[in-house]
N, C-alpha and C. Protein backbone atom coordinates (compact mmCIF):
# COMPACT_ATOMS: atom_id res chain seq x y z
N UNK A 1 -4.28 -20.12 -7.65
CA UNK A 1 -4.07 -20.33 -9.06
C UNK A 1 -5.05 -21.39 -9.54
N UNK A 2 -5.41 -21.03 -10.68
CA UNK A 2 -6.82 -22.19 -10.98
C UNK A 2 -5.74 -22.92 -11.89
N UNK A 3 -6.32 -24.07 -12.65
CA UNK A 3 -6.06 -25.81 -13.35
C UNK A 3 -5.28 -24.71 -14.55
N UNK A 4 -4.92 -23.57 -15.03
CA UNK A 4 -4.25 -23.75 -16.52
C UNK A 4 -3.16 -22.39 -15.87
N UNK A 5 -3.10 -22.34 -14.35
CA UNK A 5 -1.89 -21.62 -13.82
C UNK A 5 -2.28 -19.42 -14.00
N UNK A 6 -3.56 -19.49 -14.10
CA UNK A 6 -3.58 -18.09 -13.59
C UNK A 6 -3.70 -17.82 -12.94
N UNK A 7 -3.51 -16.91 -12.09
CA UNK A 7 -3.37 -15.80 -10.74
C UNK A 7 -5.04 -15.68 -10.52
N UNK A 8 -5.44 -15.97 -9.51
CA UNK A 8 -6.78 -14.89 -9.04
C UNK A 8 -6.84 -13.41 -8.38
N UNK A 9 -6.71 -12.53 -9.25
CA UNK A 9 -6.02 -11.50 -9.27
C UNK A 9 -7.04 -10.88 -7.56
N UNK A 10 -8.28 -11.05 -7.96
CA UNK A 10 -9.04 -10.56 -6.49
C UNK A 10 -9.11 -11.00 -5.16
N UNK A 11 -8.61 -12.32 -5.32
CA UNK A 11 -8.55 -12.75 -4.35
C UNK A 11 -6.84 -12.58 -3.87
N UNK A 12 -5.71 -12.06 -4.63
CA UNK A 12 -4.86 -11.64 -4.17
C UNK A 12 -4.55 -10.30 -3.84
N UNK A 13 -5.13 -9.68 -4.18
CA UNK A 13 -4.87 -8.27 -3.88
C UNK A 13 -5.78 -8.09 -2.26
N UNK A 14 -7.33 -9.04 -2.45
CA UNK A 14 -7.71 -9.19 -0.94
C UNK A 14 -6.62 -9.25 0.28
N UNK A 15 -5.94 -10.49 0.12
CA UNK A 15 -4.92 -10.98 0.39
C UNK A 15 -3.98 -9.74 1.04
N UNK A 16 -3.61 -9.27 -0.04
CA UNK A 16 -2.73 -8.14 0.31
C UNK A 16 -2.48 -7.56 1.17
N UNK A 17 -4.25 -6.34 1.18
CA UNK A 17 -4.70 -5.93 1.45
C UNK A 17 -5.13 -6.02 2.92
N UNK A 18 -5.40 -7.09 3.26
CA UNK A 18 -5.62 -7.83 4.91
C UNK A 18 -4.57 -7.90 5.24
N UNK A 19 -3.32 -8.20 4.89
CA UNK A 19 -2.09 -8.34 5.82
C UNK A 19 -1.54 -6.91 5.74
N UNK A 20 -1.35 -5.98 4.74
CA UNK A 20 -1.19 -4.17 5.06
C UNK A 20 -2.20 -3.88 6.15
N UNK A 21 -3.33 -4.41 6.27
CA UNK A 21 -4.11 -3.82 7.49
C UNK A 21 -3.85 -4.31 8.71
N UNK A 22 -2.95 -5.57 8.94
CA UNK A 22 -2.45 -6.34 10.26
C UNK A 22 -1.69 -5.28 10.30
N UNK A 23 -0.38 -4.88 9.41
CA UNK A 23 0.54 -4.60 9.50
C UNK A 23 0.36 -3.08 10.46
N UNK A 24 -0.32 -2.33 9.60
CA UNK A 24 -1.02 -0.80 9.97
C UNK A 24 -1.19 -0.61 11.66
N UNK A 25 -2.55 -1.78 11.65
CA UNK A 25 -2.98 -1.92 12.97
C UNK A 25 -1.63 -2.24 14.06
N UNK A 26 -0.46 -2.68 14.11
CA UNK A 26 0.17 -3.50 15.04
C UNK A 26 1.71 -2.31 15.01
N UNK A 27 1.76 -1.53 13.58
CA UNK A 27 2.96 -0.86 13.59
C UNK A 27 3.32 0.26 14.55
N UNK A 28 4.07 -0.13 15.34
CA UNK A 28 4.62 0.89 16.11
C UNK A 28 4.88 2.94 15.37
N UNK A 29 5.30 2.34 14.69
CA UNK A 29 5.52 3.79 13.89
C UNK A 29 5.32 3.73 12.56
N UNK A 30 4.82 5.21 11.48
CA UNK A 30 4.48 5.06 9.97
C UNK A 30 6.14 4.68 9.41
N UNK A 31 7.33 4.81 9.88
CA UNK A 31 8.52 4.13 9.09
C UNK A 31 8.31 2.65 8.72
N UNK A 32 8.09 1.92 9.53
CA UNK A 32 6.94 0.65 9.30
C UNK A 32 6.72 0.41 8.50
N UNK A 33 5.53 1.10 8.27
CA UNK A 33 4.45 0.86 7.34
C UNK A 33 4.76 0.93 6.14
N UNK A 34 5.75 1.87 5.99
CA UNK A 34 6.46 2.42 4.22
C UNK A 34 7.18 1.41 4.37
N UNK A 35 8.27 0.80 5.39
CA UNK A 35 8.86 -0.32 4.83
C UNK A 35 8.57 -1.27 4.83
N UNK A 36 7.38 -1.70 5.02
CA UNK A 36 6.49 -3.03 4.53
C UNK A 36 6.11 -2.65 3.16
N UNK A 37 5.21 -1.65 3.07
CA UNK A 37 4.45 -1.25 1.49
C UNK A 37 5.72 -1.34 0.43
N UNK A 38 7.02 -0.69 0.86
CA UNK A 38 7.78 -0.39 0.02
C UNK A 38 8.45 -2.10 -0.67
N UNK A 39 8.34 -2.89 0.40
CA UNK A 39 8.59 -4.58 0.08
C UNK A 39 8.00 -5.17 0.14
N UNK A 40 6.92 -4.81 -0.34
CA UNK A 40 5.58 -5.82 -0.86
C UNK A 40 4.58 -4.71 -1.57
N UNK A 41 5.14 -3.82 -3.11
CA UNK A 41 4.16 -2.62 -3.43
C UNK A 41 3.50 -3.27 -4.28
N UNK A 42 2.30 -2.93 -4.42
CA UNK A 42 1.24 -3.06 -5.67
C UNK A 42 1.34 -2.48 -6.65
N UNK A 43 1.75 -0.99 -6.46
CA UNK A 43 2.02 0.13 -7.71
C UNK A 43 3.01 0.33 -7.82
N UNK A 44 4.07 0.86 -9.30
CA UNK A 44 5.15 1.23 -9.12
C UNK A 44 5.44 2.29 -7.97
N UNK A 45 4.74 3.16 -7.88
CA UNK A 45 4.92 4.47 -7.02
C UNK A 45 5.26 3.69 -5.62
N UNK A 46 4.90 2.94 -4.88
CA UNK A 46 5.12 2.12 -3.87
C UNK A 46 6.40 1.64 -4.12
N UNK A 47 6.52 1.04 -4.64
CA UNK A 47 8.32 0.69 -5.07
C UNK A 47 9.36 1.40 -4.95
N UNK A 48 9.09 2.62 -5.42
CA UNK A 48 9.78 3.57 -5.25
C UNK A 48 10.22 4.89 -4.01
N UNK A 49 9.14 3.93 -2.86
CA UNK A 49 9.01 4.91 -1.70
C UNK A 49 10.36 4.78 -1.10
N UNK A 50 10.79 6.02 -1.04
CA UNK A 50 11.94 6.45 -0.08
C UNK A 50 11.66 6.63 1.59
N UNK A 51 13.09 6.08 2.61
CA UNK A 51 12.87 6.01 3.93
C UNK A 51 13.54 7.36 4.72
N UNK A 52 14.70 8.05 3.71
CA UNK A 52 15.56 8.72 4.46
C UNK A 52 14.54 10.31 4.34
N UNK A 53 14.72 10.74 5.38
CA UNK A 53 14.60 12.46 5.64
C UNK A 53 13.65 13.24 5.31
N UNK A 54 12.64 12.45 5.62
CA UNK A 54 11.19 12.72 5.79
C UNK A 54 10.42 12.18 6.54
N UNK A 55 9.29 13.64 7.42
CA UNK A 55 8.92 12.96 9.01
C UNK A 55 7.36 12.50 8.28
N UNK A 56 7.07 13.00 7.62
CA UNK A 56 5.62 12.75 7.05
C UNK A 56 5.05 11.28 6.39
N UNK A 57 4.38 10.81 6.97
CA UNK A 57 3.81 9.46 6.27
C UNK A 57 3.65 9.14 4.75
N UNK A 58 4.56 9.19 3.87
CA UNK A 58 4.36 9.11 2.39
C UNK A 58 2.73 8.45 2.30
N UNK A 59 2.79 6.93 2.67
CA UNK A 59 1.66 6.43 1.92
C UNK A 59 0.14 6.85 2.54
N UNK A 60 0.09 7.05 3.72
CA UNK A 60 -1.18 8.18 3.74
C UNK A 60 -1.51 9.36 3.00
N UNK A 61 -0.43 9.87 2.68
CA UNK A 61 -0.55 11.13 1.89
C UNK A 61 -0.89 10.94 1.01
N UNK A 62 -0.12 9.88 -0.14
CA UNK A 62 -0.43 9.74 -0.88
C UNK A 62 -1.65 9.09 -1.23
N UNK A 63 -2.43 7.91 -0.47
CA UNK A 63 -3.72 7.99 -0.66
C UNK A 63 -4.84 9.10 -0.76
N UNK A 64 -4.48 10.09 0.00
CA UNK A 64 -4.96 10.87 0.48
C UNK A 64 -5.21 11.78 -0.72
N UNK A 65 -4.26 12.23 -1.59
CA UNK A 65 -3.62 13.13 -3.11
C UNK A 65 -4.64 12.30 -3.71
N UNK A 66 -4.40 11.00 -3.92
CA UNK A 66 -5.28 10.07 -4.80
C UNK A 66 -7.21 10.50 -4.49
N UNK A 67 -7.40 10.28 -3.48
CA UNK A 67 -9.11 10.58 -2.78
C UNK A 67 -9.04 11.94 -3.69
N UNK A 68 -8.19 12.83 -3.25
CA UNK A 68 -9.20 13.78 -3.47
C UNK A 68 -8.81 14.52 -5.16
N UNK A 69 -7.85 13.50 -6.09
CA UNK A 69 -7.92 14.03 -7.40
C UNK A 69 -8.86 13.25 -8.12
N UNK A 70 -9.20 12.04 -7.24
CA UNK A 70 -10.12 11.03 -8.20
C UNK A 70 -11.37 11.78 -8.14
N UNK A 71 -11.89 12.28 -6.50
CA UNK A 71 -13.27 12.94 -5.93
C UNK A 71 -14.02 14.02 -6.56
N UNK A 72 -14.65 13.45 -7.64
CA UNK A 72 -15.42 15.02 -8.22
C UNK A 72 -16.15 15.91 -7.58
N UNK A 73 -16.46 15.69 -6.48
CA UNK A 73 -17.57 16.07 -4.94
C UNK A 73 -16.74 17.12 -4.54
N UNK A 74 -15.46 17.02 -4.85
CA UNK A 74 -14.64 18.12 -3.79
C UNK A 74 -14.47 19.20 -4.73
């Protein structure tokens, strides 16, 4: 936080960002990973990730949906 109390928004999301990648790297399983992202989300959609009765990695996927609707190449 600089002298008049704002956030350094880049240097926190860095932040973030490096400890989701400890997390990634060290997690035994993707249930893990959603329940870290899901308690500590950046986006609403993260907030809202559900744990029960699904074998599939939500937040890979969903990066994944994201790559390739942003990707004009594809």
């Amino acid at each position: 936080m600089d002298e008049d109390g704002n956030t350094f928004t880049k240097a926190s999301m860095e932040y973030i960002l490096a400890e989701r990648k400890k997390v990634i790297n060290t997690a035994t399983n993707s249930a893990a990973i959603d329940r870290y992202v899901a308690e500590r989300p950046i986006t609403p959609a993260e907030a809202m990730l559900e744990f029960n009765g699904n074998i599939f990695p939500k937040k890979e996927i969903l990066e994944q949906l994201s790559k390739i609707r942003t990707n004009k190449q594809l």
